[in-house]
N, C-alpha and C. Protein backbone atom coordinates (compact mmCIF):
# COMPACT_ATOMS: atom_id res chain seq x y z
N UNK A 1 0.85 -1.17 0.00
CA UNK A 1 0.00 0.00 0.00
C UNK A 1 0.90 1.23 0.00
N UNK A 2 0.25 2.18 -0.51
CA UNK A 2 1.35 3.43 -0.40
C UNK A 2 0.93 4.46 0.50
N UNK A 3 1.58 4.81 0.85
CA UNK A 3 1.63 5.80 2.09
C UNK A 3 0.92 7.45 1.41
N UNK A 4 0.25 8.46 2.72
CA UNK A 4 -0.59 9.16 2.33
C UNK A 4 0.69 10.33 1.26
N UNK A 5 1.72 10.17 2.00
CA UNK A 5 2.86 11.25 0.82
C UNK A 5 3.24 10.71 -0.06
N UNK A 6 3.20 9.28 -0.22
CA UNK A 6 3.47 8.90 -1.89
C UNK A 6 2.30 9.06 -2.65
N UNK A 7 0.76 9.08 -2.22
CA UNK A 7 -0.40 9.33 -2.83
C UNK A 7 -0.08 11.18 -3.20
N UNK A 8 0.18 11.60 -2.35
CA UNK A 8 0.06 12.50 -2.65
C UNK A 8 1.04 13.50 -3.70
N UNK A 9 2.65 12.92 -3.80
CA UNK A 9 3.13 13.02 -4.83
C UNK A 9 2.97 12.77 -6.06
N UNK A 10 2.31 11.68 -5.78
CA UNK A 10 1.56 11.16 -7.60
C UNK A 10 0.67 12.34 -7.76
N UNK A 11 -0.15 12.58 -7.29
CA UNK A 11 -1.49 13.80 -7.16
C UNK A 11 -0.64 14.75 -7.85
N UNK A 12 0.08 15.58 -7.53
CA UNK A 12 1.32 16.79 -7.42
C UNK A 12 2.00 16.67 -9.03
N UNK A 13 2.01 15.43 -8.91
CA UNK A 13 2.49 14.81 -10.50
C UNK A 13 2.19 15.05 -11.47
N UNK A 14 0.83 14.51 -11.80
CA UNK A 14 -0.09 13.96 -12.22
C UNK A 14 -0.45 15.61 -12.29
N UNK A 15 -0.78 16.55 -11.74
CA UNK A 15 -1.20 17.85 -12.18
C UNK A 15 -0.16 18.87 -12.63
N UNK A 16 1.55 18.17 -12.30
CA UNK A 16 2.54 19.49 -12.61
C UNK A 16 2.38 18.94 -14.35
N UNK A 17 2.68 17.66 -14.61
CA UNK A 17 2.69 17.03 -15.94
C UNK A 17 1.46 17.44 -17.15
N UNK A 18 0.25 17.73 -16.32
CA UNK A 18 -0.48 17.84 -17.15
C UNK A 18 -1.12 16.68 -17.56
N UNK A 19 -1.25 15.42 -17.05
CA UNK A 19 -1.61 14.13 -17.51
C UNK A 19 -2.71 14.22 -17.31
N UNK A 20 -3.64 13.25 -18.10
CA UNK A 20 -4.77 12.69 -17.92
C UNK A 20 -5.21 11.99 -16.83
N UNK A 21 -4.15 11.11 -16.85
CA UNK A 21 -4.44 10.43 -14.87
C UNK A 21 -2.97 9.37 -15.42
N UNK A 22 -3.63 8.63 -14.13
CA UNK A 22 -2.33 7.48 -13.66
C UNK A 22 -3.34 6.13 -13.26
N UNK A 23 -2.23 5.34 -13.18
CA UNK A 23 -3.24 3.51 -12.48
C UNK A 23 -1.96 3.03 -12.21
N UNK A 24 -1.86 2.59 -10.45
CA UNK A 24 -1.35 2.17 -9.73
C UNK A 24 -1.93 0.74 -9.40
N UNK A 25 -1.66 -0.43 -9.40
CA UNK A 25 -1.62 -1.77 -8.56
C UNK A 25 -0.28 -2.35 -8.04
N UNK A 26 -0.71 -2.49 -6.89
CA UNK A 26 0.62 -3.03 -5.86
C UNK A 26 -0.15 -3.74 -4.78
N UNK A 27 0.25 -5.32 -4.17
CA UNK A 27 -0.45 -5.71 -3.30
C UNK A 27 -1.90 -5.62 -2.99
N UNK A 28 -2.09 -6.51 -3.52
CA UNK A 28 -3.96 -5.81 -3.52
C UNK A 28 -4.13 -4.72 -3.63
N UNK A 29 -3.94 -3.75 -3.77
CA UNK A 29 -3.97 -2.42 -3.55
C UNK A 29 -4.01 -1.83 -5.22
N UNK A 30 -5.40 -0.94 -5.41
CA UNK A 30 -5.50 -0.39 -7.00
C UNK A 30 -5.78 1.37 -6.62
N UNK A 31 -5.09 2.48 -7.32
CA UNK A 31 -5.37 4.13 -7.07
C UNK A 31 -4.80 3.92 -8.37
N UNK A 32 -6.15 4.66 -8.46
CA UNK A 32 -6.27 5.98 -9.91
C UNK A 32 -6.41 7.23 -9.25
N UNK A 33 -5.65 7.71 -10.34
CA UNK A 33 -5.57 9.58 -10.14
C UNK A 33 -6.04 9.84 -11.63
N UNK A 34 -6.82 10.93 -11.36
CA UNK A 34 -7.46 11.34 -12.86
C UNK A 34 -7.07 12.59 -12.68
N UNK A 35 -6.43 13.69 -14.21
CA UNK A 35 -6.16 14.44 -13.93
C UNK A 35 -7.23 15.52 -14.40
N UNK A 36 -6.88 16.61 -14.25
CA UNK A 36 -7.69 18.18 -14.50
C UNK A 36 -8.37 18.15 -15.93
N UNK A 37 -9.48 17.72 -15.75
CA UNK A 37 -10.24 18.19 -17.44
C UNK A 37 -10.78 19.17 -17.50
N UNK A 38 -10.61 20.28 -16.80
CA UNK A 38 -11.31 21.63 -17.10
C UNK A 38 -12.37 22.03 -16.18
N UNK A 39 -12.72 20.54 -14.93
CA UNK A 39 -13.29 20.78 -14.38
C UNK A 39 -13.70 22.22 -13.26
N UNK A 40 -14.65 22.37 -13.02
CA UNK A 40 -14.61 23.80 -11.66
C UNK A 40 -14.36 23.71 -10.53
N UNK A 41 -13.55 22.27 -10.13
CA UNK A 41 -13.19 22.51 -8.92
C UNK A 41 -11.61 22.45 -8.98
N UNK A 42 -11.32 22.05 -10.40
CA UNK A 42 -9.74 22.36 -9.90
C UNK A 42 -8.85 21.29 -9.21
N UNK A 43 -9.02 20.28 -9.45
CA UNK A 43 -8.52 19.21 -7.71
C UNK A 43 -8.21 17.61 -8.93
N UNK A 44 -7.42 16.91 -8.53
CA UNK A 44 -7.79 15.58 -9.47
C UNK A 44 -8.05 14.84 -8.20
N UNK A 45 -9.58 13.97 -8.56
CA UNK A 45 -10.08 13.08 -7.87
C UNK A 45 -8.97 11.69 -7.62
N UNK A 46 -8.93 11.05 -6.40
CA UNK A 46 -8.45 10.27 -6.54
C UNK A 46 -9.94 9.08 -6.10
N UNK A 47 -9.14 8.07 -6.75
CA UNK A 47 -9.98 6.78 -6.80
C UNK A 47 -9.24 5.33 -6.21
N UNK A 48 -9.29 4.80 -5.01
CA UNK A 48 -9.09 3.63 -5.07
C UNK A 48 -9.69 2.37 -4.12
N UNK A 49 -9.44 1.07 -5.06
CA UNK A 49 -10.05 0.05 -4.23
C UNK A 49 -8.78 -0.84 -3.95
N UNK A 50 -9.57 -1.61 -2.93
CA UNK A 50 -8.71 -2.84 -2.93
C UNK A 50 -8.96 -3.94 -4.03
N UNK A 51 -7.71 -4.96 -4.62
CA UNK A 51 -8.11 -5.92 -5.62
C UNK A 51 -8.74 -7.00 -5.28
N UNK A 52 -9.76 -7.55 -6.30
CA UNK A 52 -11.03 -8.97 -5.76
C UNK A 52 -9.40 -10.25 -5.43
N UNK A 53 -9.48 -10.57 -4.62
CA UNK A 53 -9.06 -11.79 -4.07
C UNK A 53 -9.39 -12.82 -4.38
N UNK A 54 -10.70 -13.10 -4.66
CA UNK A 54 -11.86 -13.74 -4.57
C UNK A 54 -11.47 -14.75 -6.48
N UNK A 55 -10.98 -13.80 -6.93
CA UNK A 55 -11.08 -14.77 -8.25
C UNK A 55 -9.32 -15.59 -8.73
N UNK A 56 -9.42 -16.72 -9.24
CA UNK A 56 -7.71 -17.09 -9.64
C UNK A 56 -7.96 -17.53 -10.97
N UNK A 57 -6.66 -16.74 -11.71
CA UNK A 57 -6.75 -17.41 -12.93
C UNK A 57 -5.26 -18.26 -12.52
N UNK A 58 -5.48 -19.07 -14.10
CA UNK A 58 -5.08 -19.68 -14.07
C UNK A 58 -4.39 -20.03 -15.70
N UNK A 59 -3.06 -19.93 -15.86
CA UNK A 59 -2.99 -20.10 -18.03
C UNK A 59 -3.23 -21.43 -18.17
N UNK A 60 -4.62 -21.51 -18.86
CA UNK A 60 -4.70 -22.57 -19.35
C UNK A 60 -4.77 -23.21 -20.85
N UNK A 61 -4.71 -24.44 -21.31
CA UNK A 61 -4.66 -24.67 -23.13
C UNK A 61 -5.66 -24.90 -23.48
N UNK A 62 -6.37 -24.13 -23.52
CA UNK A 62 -8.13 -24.06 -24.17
C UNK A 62 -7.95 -23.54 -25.65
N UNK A 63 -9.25 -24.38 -26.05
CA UNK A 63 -9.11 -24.00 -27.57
C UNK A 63 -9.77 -22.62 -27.74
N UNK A 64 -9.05 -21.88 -28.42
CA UNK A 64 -9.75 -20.70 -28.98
C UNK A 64 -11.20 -20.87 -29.90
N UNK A 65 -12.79 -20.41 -29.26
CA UNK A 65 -13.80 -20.88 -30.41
C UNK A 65 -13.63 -19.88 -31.22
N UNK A 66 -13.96 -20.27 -32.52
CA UNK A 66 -14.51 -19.68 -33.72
C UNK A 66 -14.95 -18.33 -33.69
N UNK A 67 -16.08 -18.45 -32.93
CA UNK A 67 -16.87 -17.52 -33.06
C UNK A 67 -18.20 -17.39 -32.28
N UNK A 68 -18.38 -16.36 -31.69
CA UNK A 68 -19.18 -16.68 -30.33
C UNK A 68 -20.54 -16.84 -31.01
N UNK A 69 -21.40 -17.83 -29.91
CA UNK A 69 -22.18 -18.54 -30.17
C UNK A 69 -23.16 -18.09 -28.93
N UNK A 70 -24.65 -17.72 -29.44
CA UNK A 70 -25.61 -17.21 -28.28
C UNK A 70 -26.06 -18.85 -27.85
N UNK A 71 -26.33 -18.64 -26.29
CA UNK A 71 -26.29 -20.01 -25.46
C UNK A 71 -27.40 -19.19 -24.53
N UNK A 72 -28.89 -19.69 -24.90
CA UNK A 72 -30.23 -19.29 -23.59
C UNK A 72 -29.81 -20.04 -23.07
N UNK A 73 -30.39 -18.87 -21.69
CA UNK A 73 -30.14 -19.11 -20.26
C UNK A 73 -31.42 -18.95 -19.40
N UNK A 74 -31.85 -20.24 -18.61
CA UNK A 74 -32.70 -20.90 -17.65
C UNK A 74 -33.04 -19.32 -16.72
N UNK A 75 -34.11 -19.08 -17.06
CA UNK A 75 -34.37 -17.97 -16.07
C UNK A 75 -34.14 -18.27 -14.41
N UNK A 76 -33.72 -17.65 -13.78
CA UNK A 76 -33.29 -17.83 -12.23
C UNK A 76 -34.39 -17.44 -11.43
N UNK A 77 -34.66 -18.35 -10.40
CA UNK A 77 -35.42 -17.51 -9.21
C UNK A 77 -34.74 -16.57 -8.45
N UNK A 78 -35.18 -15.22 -8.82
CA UNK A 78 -35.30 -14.35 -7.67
C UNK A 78 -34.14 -14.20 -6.48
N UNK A 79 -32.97 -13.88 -5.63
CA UNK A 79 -32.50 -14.51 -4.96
C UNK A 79 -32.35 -12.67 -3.99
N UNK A 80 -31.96 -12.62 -3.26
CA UNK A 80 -31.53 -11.56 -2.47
C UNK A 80 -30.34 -11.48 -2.75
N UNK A 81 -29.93 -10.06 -3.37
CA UNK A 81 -28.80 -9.42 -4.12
C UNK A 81 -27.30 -9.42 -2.88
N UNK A 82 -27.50 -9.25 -1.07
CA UNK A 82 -26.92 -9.28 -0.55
C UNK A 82 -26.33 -10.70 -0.14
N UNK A 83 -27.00 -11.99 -0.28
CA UNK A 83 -26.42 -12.85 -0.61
C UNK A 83 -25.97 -13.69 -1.15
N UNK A 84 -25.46 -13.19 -2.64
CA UNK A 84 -25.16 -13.54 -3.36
C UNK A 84 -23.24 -13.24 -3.60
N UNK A 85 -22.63 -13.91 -4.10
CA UNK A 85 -21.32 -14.12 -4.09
C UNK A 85 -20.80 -13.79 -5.49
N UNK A 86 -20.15 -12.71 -6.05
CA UNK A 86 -19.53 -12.58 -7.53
C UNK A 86 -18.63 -12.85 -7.78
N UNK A 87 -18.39 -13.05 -9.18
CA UNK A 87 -16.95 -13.63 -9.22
C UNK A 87 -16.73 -12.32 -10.37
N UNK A 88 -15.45 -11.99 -10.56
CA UNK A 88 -15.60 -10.57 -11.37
C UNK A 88 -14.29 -10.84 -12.13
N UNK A 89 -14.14 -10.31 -13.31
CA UNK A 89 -13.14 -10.67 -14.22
C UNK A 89 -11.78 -10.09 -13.80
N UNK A 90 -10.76 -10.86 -13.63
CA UNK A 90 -9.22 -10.17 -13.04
C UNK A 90 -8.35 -9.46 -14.24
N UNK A 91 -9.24 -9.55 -15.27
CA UNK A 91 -8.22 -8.98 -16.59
C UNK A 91 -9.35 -8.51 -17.62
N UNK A 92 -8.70 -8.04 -18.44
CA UNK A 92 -9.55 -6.93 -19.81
C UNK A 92 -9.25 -7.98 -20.79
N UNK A 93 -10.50 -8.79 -21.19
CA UNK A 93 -10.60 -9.66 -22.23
C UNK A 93 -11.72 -10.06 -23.52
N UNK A 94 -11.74 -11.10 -23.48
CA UNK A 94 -12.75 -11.41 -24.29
C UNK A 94 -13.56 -12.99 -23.16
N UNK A 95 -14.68 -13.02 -23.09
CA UNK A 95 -15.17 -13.73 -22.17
C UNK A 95 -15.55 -15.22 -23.70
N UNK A 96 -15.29 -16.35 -22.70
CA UNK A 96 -16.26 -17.36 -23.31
C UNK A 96 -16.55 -17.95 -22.22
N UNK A 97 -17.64 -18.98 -22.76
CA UNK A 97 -18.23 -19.67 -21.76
C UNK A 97 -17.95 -20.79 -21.27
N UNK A 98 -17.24 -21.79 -22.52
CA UNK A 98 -16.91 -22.69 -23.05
C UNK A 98 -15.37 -22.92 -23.48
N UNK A 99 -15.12 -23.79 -23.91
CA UNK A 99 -13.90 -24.06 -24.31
C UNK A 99 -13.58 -24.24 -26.07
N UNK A 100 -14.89 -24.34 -26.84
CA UNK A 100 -15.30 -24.54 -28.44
C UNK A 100 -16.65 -24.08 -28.40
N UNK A 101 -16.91 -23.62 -29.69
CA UNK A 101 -18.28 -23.27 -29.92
C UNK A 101 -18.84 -24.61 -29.82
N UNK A 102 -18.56 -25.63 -29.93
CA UNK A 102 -19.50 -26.90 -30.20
C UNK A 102 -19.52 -27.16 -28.59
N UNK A 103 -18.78 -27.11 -27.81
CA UNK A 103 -18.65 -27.57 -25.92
C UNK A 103 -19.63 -27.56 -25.12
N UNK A 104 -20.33 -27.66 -24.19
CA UNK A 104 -21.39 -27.38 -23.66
C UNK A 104 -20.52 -25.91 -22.68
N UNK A 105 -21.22 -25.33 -22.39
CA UNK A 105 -20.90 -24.03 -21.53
C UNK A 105 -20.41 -24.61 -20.00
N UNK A 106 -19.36 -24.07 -19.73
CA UNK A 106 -18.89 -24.31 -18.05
C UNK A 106 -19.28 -24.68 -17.02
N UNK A 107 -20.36 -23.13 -16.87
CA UNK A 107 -21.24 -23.27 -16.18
C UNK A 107 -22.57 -22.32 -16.62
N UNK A 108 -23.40 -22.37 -16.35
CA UNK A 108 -24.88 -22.28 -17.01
C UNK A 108 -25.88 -21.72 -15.51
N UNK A 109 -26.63 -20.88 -15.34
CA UNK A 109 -27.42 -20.52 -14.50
C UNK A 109 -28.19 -21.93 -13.98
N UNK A 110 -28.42 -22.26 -12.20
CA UNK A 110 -29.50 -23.08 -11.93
C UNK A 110 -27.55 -24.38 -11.77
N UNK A 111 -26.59 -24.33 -12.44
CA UNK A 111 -25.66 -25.43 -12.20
C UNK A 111 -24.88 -25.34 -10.95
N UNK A 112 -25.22 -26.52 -10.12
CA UNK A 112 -24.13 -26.40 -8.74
C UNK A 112 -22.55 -26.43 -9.02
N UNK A 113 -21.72 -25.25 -8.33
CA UNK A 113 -20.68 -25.91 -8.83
C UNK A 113 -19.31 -25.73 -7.24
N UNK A 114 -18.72 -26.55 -7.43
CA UNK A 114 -17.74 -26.76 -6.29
C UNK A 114 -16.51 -25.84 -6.51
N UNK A 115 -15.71 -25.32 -5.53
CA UNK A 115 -14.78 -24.20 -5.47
C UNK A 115 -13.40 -24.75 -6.01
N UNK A 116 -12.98 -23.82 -7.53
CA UNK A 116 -11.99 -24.31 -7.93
C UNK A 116 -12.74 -24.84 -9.60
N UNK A 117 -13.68 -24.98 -9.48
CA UNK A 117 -14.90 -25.67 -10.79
C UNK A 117 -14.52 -24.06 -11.67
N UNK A 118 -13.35 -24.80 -13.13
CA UNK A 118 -13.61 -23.45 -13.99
C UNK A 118 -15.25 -23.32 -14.47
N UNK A 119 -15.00 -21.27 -14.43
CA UNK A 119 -16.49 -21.58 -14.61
C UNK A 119 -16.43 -20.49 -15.89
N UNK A 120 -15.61 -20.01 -16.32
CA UNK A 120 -15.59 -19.59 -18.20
C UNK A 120 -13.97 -19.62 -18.61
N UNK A 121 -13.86 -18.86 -19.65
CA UNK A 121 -11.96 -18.78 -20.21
C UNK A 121 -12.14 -17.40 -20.45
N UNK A 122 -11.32 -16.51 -19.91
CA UNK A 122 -11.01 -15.60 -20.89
C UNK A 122 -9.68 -15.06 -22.13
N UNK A 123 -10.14 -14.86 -22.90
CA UNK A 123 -8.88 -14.86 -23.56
C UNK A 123 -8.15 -13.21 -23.63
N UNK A 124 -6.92 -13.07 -23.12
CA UNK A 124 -6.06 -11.79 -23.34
C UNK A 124 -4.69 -12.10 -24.07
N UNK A 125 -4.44 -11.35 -25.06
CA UNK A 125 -3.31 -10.99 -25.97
C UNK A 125 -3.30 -12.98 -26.30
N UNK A 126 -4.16 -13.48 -26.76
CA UNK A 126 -3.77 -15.15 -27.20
C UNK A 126 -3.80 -15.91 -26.32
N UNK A 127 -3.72 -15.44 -25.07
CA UNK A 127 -3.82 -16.51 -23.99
C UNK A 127 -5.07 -17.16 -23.36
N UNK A 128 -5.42 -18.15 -22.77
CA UNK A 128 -6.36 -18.53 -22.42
C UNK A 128 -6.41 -18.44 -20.86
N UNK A 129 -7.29 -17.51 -19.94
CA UNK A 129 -7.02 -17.43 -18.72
C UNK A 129 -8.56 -18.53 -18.40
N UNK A 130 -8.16 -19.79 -17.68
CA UNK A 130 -9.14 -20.11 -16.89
C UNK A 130 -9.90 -19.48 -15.27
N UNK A 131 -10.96 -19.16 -15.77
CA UNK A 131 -11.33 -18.66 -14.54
C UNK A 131 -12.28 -19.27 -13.65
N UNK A 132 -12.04 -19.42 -12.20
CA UNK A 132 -12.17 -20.99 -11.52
C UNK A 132 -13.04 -19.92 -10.83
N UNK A 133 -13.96 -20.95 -9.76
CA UNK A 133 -15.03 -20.22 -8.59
C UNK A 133 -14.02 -20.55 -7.58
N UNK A 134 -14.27 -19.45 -6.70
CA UNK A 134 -13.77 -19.78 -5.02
C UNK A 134 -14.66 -19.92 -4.39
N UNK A 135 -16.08 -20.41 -4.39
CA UNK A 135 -16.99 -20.38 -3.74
C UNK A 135 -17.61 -21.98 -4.04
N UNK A 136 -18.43 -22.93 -3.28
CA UNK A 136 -19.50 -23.56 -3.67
C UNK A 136 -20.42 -22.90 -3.86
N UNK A 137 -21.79 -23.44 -4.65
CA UNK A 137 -23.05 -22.87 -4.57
C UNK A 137 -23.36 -23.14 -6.05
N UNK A 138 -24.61 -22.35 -5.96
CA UNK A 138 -25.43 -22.23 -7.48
C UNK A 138 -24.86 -20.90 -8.34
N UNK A 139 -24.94 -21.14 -9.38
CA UNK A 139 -24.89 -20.24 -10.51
C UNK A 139 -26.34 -19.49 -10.25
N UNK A 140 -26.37 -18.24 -10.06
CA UNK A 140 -27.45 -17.79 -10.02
C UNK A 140 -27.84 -16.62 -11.55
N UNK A 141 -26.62 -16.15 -11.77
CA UNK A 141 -27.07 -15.47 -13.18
C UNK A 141 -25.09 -15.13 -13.80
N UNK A 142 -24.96 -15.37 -14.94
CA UNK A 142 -24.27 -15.26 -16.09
C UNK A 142 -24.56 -13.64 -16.77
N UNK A 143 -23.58 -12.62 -16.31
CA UNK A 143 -23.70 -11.33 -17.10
C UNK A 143 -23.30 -11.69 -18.34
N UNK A 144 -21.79 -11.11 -18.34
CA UNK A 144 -21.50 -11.18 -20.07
C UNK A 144 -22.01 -12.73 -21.01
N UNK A 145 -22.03 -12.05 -22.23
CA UNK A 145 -22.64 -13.03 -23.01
C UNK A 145 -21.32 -13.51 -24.04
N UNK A 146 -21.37 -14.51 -24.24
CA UNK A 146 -20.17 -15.44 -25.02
C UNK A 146 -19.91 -14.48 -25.80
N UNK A 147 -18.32 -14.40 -25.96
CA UNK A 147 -17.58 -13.79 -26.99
C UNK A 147 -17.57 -12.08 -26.79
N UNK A 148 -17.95 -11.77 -25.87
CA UNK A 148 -18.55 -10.56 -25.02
C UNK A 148 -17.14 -9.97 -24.74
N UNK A 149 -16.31 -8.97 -24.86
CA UNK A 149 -15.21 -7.90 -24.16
C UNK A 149 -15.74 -7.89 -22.83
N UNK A 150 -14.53 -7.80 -22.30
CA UNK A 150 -14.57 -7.66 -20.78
C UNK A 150 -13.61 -6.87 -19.79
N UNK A 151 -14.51 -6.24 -19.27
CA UNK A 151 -13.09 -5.42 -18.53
C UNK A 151 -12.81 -5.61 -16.87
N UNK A 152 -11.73 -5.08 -16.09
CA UNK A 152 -11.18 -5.52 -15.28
C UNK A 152 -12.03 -5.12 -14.03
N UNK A 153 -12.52 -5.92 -13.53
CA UNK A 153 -13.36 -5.37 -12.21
C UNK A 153 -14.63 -5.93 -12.80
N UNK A 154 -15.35 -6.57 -13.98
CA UNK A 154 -16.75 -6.10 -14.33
C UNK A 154 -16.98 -7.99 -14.11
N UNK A 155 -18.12 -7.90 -12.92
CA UNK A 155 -19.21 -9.07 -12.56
C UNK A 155 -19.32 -9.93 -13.76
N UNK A 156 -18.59 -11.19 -13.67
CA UNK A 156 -18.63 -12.57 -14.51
C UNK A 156 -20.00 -13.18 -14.17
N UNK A 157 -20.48 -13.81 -12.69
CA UNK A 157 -21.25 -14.49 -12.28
C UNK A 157 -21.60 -14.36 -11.04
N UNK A 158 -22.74 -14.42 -10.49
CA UNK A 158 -23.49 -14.40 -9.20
C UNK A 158 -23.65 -16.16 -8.77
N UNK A 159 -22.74 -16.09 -7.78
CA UNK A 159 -23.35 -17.06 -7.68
C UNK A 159 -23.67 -17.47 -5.77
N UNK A 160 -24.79 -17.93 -5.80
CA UNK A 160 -25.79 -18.63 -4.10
C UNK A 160 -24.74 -19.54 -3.49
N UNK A 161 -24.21 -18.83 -2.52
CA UNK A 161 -22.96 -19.88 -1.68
C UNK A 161 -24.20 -20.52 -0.77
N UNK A 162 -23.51 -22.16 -1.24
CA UNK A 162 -23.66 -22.89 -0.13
C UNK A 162 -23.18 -23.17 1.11
């Protein structure tokens, strides 16, 4: 983590330079500094979270599909939004569901699945990142849709811990 005077030198930076902003990750730890767009207050916002823990990839040798393929999905009952468990993408990719357009999908809304159970691939710069659950439970809903861009932080799957 960085200390409140190294945040604040980047800040100092980041406005003597004239930059647009900055993106920091270190140890779990993610700050953005955005810089001065003309705004009226004059100030660059800073922004930061801690990184999801919660998800592991993993390089795996999955076949690259073709070409994404729409796959309906089992409408879900209803569930209470606070207990529900996400799994959220650790990289800026391309989402599949599957491993081939012909494959059956990973995992599918309404499917139990055990912690460590890959539950899509994403692919960045050629690579195939498997992305596993850390949770048991149900699949409760599937955001992105096959072959779908994806960016870093953005909700893969909800899923009902058991």
């Amino acid at each position: 983590m960085l200390s409140f005077k190294e945040i604040k030198e980047l800040i100092d930076l980041v406005a003597e330079k004239g930059l647009t902003g900055v993106e920091i990750e270190r140890s779990g730890f993610r700050l953005r500094i955005e810089g001065h767009r003309g705004d009226s207050n004059g100030g660059s916002p800073v922004y930061y979270t801690p990184l999801p823990e919660a998800v592991r990839v993993s390089g795996g040798a999955a076949a690259l599909p073709a070409a994404p393929s729409a796959v309906p999905e089992a409408p879900a009952a209803p569930v209470e939004e606070d207990t529900l468990h996400y799994i959220v993408s650790p990289i800026v990719g391309t989402f599949y569901r599957s491993a081939s357009p012909e494959a059956a999908p990973f995992a599918s809304p309404g499917d139990k699945v055990e912690k460590n159970k890959i539950l899509c691939i994403i692919e960045a710069m050629k690579l195939m990142n498997e992305i596993e659950s850390d949770v048991a439970g149900e699949i409760v809903k599937v955001f992105p849709q096959n072959g779908q861009p994806v960016e870093y932080g953005e909700k893969l799957f909800a899923i009902k811990a058991s």
